[in-house]
N, C-alpha and C. Protein backbone atom coordinates (compact mmCIF):
# COMPACT_ATOMS: atom_id res chain seq x y z
N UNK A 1 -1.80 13.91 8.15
CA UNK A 1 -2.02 12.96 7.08
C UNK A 1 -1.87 13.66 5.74
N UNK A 2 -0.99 12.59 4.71
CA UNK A 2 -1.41 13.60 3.25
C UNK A 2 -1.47 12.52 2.20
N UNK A 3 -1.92 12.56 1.02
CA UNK A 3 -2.12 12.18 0.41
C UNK A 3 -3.62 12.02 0.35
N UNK A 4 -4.53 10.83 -0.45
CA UNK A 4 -5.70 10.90 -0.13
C UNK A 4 -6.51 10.83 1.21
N UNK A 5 -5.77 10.14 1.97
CA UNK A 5 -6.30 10.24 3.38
C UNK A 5 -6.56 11.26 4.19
N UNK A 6 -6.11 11.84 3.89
CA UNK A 6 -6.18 13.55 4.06
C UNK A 6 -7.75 13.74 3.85
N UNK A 7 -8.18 13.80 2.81
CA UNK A 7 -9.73 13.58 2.29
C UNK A 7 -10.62 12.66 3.04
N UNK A 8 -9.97 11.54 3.75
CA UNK A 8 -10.86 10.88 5.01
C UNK A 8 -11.22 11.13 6.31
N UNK A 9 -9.66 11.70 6.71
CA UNK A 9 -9.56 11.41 7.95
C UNK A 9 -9.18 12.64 8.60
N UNK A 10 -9.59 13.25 9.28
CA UNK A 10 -9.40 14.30 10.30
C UNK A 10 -10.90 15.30 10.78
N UNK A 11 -10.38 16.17 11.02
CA UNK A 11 -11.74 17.37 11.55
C UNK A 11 -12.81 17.34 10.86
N UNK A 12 -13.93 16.75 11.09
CA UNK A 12 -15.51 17.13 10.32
C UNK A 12 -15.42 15.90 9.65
N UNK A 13 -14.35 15.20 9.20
CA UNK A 13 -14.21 14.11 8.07
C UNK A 13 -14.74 12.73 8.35
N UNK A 14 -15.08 11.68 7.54
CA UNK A 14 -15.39 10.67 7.69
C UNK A 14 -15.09 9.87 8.96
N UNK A 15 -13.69 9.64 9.09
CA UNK A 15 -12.68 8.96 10.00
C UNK A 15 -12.76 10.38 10.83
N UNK A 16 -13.77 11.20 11.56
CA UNK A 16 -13.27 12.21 12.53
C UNK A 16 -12.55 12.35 13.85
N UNK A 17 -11.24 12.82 13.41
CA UNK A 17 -9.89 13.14 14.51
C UNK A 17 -11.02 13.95 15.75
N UNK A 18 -11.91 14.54 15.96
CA UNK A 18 -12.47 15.09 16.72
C UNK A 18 -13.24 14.26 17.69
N UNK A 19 -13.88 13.24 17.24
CA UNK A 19 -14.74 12.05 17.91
C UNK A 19 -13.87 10.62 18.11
N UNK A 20 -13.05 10.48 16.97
CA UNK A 20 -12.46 8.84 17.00
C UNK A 20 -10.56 9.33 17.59
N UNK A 21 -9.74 8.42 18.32
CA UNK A 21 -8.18 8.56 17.50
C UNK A 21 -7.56 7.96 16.50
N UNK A 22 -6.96 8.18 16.03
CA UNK A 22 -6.58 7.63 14.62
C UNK A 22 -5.58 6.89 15.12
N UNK A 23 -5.08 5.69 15.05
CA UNK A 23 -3.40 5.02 15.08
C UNK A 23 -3.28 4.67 13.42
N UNK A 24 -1.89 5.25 13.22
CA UNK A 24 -1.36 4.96 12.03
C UNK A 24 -0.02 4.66 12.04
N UNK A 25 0.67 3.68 11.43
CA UNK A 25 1.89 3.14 11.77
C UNK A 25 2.47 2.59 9.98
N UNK A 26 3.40 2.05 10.32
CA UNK A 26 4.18 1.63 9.09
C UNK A 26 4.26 0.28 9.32
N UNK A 27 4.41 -0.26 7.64
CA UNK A 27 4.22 -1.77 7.98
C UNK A 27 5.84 -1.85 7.73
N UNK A 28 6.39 -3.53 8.54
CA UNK A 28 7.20 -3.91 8.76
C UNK A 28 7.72 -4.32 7.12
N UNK A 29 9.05 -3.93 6.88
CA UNK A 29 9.31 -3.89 5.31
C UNK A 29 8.82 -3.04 4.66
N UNK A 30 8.30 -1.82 4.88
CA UNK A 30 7.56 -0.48 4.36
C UNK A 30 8.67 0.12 3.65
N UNK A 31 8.62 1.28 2.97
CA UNK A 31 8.88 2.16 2.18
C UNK A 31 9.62 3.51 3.00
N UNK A 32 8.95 3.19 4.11
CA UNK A 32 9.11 4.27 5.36
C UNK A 32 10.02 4.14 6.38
N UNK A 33 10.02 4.42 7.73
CA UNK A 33 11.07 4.19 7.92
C UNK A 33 11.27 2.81 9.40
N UNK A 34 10.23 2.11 8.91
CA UNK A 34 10.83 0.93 9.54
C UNK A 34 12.05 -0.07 9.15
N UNK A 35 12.09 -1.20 9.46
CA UNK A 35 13.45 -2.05 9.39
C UNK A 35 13.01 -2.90 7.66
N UNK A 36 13.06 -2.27 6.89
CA UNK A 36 12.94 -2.73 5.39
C UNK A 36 14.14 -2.77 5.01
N UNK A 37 14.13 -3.64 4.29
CA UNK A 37 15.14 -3.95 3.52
C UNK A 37 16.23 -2.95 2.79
N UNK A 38 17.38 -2.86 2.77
CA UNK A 38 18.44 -1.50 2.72
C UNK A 38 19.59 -2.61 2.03
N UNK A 39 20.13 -1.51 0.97
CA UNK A 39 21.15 -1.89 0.66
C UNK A 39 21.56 -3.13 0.26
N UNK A 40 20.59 -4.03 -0.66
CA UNK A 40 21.01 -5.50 -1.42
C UNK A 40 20.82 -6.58 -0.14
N UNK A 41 20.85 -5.92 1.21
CA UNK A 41 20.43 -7.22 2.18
C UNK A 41 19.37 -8.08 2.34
N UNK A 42 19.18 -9.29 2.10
CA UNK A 42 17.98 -9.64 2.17
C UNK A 42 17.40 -9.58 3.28
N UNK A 43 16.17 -9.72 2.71
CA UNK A 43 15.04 -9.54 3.62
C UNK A 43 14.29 -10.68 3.60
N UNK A 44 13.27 -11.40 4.81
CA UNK A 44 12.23 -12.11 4.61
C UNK A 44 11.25 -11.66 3.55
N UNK A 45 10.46 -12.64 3.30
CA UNK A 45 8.94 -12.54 2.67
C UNK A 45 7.90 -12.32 4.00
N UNK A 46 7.27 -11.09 3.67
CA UNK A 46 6.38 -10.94 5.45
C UNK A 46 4.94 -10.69 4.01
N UNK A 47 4.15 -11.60 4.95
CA UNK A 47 2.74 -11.73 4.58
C UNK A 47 1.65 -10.80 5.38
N UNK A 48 0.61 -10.65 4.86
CA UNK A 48 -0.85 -10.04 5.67
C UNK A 48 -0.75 -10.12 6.67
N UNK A 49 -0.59 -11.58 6.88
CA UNK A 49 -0.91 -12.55 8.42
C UNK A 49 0.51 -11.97 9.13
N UNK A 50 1.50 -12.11 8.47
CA UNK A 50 2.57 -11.30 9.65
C UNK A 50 2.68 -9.34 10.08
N UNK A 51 1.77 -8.74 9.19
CA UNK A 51 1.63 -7.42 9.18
C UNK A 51 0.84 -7.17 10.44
N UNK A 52 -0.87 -8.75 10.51
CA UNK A 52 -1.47 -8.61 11.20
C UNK A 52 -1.15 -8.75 12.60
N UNK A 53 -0.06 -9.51 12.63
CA UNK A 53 0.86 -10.21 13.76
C UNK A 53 1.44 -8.83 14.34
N UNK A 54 2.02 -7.80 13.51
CA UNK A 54 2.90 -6.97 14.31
C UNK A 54 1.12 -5.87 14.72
N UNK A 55 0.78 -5.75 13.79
CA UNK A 55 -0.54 -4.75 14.83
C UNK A 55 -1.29 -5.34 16.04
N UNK A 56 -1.29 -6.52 16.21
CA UNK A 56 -1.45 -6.94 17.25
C UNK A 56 -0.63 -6.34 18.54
N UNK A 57 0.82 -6.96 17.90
CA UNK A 57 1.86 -6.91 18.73
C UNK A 57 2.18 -5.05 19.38
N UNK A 58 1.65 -3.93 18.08
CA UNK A 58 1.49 -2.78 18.74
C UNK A 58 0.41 -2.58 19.79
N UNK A 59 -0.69 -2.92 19.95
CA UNK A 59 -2.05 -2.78 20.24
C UNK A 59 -1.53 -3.16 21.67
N UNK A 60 -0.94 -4.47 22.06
CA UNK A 60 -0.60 -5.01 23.07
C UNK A 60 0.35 -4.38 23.87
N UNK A 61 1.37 -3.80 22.74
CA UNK A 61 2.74 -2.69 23.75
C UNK A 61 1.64 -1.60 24.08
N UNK A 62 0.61 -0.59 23.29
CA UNK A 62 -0.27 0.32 23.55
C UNK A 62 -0.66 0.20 24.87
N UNK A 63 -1.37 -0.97 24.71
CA UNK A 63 -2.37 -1.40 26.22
C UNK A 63 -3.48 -1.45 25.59
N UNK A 64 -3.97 -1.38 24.10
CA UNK A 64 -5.08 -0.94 23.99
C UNK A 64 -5.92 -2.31 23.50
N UNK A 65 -7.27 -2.36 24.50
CA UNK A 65 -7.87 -3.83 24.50
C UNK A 65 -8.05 -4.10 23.22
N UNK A 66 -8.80 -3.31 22.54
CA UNK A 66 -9.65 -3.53 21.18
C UNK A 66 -9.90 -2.04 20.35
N UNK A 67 -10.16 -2.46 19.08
CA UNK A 67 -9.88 -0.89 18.31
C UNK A 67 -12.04 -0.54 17.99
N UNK A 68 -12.35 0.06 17.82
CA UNK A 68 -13.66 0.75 17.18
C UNK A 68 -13.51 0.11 15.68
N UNK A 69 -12.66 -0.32 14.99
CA UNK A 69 -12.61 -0.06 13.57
C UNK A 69 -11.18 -0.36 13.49
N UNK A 70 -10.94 -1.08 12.09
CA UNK A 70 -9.50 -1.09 11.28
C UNK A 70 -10.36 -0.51 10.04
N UNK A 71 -9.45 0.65 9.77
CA UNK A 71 -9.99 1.58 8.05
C UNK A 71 -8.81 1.42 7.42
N UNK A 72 -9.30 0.47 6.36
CA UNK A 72 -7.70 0.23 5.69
C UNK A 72 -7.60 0.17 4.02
N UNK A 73 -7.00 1.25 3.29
CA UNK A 73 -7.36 0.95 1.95
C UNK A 73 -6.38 0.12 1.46
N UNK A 74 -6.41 -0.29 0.58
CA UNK A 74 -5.17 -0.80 -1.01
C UNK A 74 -4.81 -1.80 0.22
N UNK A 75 -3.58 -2.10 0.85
CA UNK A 75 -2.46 -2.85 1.27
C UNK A 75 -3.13 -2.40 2.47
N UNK A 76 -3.68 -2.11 3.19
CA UNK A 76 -4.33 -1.50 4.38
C UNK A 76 -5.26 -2.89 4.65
N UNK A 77 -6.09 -2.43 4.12
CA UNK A 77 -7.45 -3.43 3.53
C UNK A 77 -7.12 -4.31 3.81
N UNK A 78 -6.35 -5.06 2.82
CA UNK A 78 -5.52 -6.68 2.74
C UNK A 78 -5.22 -6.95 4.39
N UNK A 79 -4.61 -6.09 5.35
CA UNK A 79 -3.48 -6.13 6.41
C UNK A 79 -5.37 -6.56 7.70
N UNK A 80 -6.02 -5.66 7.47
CA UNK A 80 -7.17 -5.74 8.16
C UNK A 80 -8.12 -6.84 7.84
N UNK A 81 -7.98 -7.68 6.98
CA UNK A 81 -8.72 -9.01 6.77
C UNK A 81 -8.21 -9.76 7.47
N UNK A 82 -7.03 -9.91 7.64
CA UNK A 82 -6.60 -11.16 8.67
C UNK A 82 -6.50 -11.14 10.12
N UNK A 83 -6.19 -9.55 10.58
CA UNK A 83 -6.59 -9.23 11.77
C UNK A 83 -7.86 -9.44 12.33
N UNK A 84 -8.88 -8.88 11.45
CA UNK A 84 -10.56 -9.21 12.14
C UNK A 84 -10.82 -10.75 12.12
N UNK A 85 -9.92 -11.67 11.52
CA UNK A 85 -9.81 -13.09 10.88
C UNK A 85 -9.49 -13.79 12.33
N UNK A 86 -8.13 -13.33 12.31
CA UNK A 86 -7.73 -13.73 13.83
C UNK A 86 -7.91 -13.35 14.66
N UNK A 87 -8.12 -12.16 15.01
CA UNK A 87 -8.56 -11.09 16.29
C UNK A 87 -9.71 -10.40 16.21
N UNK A 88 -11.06 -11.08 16.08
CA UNK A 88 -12.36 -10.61 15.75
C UNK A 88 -12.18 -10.12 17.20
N UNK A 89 -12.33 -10.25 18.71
CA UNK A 89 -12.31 -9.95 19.36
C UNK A 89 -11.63 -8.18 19.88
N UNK A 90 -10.51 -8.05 18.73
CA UNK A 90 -10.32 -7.18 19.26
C UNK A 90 -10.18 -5.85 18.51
N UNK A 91 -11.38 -6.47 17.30
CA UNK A 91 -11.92 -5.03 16.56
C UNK A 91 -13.43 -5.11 16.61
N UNK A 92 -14.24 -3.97 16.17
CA UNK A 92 -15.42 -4.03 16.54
C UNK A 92 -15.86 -4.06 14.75
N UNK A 93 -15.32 -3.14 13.89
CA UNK A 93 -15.64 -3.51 12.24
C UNK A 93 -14.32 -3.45 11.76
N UNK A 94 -14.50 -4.14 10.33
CA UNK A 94 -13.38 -3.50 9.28
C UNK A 94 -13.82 -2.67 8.32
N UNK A 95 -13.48 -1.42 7.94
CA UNK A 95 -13.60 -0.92 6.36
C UNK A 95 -12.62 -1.08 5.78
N UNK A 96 -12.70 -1.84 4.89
CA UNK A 96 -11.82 -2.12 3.72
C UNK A 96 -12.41 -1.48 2.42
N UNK A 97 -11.23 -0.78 2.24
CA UNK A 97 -11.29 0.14 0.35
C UNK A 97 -9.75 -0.54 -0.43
N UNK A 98 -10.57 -0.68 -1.32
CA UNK A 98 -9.67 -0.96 -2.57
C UNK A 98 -9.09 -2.14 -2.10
N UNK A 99 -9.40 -3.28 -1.77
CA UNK A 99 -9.08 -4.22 -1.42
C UNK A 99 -9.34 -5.44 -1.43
N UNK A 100 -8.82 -6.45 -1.67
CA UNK A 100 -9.38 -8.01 -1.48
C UNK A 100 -8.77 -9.45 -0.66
N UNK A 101 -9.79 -10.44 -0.15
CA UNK A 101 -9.07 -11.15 0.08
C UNK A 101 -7.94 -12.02 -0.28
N UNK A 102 -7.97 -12.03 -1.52
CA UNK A 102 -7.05 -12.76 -2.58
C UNK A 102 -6.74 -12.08 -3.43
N UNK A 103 -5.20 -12.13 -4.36
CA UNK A 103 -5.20 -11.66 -5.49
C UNK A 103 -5.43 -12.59 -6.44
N UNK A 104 -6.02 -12.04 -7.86
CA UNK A 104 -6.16 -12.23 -8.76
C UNK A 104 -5.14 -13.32 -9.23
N UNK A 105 -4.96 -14.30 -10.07
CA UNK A 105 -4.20 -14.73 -10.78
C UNK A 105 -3.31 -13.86 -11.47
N UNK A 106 -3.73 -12.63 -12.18
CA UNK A 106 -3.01 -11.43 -13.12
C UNK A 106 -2.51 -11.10 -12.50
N UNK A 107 -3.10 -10.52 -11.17
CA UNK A 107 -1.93 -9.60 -10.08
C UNK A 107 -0.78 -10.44 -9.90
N UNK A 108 -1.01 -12.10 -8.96
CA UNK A 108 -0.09 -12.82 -8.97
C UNK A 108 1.35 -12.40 -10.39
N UNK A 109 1.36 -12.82 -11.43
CA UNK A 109 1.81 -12.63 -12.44
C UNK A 109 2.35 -11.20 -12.14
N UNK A 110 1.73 -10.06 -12.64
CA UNK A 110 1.99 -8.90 -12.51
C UNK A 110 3.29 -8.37 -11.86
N UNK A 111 3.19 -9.08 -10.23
CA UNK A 111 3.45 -8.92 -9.11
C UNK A 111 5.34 -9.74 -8.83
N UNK A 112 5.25 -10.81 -9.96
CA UNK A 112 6.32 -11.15 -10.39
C UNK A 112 6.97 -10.68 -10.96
N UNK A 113 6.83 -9.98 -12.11
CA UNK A 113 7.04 -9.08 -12.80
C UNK A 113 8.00 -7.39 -12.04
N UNK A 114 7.10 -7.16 -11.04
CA UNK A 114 7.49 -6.02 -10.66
C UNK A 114 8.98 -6.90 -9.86
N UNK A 115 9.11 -7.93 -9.17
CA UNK A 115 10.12 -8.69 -8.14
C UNK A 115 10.80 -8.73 -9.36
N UNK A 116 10.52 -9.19 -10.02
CA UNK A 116 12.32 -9.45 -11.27
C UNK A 116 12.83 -8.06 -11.66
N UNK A 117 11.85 -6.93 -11.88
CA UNK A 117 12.54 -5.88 -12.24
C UNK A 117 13.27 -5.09 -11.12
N UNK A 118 13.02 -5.56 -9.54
CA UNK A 118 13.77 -5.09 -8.72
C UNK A 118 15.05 -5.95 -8.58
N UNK A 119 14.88 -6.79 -8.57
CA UNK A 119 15.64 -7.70 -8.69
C UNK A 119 17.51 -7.24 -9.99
N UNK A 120 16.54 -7.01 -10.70
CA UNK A 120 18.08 -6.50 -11.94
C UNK A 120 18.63 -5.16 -11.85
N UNK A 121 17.45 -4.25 -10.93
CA UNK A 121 18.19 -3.09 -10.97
C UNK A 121 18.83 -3.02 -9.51
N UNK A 122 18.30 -3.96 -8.60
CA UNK A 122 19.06 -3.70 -7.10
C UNK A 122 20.75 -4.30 -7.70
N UNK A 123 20.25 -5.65 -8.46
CA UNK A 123 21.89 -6.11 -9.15
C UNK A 123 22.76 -4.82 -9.66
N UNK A 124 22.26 -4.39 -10.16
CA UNK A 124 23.06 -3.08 -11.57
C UNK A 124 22.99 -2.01 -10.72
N UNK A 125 22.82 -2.15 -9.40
CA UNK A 125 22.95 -0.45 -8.71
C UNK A 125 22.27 0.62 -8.72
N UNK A 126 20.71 -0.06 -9.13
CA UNK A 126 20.16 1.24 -9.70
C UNK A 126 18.58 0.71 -9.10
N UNK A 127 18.50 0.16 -7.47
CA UNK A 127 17.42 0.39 -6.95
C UNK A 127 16.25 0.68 -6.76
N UNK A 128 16.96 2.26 -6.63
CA UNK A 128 15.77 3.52 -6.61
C UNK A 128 15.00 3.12 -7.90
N UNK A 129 15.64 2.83 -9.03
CA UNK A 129 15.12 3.40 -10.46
C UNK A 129 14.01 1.95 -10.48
N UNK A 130 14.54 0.94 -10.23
CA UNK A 130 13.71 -0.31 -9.89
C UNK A 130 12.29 0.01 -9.23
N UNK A 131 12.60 0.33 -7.87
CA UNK A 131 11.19 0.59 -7.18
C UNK A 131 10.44 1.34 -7.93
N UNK A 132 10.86 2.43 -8.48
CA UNK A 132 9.58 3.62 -9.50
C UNK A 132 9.21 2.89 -10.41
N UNK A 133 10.02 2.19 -11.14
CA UNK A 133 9.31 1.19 -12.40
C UNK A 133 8.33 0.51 -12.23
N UNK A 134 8.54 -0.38 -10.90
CA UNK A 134 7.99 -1.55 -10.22
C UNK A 134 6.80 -0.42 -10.02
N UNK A 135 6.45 0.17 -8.88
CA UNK A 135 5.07 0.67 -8.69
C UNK A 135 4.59 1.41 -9.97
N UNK A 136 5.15 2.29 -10.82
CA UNK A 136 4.60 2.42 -11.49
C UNK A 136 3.94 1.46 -12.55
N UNK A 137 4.35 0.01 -12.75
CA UNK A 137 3.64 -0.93 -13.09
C UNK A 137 2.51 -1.51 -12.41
N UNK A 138 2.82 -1.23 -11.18
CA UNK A 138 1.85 -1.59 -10.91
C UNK A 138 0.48 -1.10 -10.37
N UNK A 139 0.50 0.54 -10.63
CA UNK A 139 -0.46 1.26 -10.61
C UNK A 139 -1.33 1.26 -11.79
N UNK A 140 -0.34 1.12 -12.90
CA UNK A 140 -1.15 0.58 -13.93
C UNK A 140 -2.04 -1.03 -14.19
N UNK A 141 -1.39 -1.32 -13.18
CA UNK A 141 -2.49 -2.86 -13.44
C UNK A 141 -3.86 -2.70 -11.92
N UNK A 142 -4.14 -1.90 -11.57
CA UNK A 142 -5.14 -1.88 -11.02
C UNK A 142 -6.13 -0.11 -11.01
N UNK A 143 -5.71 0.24 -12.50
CA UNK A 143 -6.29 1.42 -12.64
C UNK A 143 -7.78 1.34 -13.66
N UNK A 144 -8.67 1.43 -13.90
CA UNK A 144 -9.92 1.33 -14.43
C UNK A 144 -9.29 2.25 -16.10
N UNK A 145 -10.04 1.58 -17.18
CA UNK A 145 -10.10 2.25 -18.09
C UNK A 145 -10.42 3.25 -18.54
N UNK A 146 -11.89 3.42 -17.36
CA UNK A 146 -12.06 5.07 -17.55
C UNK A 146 -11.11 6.22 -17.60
N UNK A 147 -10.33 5.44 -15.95
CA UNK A 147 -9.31 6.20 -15.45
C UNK A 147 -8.61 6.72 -16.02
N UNK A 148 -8.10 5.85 -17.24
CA UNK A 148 -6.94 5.79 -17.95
C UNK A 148 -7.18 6.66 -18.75
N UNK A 149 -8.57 7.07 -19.55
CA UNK A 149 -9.14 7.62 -20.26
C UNK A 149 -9.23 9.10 -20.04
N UNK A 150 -9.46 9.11 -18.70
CA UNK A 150 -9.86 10.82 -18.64
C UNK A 150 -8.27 11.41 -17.97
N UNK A 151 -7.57 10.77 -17.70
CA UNK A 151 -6.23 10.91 -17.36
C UNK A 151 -5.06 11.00 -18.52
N UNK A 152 -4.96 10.61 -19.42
CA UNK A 152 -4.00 9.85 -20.63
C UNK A 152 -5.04 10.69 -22.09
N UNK A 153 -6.07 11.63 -21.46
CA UNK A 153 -7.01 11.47 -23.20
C UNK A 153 -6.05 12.60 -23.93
N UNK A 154 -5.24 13.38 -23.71
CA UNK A 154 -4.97 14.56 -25.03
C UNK A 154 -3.47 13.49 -25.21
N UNK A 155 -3.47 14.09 -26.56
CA UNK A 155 -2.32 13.65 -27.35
C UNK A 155 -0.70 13.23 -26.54
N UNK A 156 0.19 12.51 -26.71
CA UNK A 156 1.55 12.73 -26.10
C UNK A 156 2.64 13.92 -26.68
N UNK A 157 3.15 14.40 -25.73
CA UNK A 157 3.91 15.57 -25.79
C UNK A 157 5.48 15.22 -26.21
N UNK A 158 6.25 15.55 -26.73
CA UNK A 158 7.96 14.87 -26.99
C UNK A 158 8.59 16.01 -26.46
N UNK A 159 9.64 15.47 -24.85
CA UNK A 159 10.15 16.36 -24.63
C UNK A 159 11.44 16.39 -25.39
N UNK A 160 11.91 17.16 -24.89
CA UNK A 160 13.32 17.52 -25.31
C UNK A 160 14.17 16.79 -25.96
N UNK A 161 14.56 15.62 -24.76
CA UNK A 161 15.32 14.54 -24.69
C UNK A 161 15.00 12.87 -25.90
N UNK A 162 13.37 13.33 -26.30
CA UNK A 162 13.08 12.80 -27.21
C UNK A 162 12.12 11.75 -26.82
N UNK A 163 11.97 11.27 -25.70
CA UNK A 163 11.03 10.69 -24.98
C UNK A 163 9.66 11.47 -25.20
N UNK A 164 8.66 10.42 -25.23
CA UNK A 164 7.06 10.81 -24.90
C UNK A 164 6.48 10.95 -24.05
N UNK A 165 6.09 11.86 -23.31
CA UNK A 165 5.10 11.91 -22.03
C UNK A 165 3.48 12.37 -22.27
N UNK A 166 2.65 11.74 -21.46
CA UNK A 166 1.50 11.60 -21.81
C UNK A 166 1.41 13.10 -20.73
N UNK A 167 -0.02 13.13 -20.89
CA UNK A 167 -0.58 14.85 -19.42
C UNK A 167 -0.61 14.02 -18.56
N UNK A 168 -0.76 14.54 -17.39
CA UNK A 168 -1.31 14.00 -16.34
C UNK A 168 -2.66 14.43 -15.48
């Protein structure tokens, strides 16, 4: 595991790899390397409820009756509300971090926002540059002010090229 989960989940850790097993998978339309969308082809709209549909659908190829737990943060979270929703039977809890049952009205909005800007750069050939924009917008709309504060507090730097970059 890397990223923050790393910090949850393994030896001695919260989520302990020593006592529990971990299943971790990719969601359908992911970033990773399932069957997502490539190359200007469209793709469906896949919801919670269909994310929850394919973990089912693994659990069942597994063999495995029922899980101890779905631990699911950000988009995790979201994916594990509808599973314990529909398949209370075949989890015993959910932890959900950073997560809700609904979005916000703003997110809604937001969330449009990030779809049109993929939208003009998948047009103009320039994808990749789309998706970084897009999340990076939208890390900024669910970051705390503090955050922003103790992250963003010394002055902006002008590199080279003439652009501003904040520290990190």
């Amino acid at each position: 595991l890397s990223g923050w989960w790393s910090d949850v989940a393994g030896p001695g850790r919260p989520l302990d790899t020593h006592r529990y097993r971990v299943l971790s998978f990719d969601y359908l339309g992911g970033s990773g390397e399932t069957s997502g969308p490539r190359d200007s082809q469209p793709f469906p709209s896949v919801s919670t409820y269909d994310q929850a549909e394919l973990l089912l659908r693994l659990l069942n190829h597994l063999g495995i009756k029922a899980l101890r737990a779905i631990a699911g943060g950000s988009y995790g979270g979201m994916v594990a509300l509808p599973f314990g929703e529909r398949y209370p039977e075949r989890v015993g809890r959910l932890i959900v971090l950073c997560a809700s049952d609904r979005p916000h009205p703003l997110a809604t909005a937001w969330r449009c926002v990030q779809r049109e800007i993929v939208r003009i750069t998948l047009a103009s050939g320039r994808a990749a540059d789309g998706l970084k924009l897009a999340r990076a917008l939208a890390m900024s709309t669910y970051r705390s002010s503090e955050e922003f504060a103790a992250r963003f507090a010394g002055p902006p730097a002008q590199e080279a090229d003439h652009r501003f970059v904040f520290p990190v």
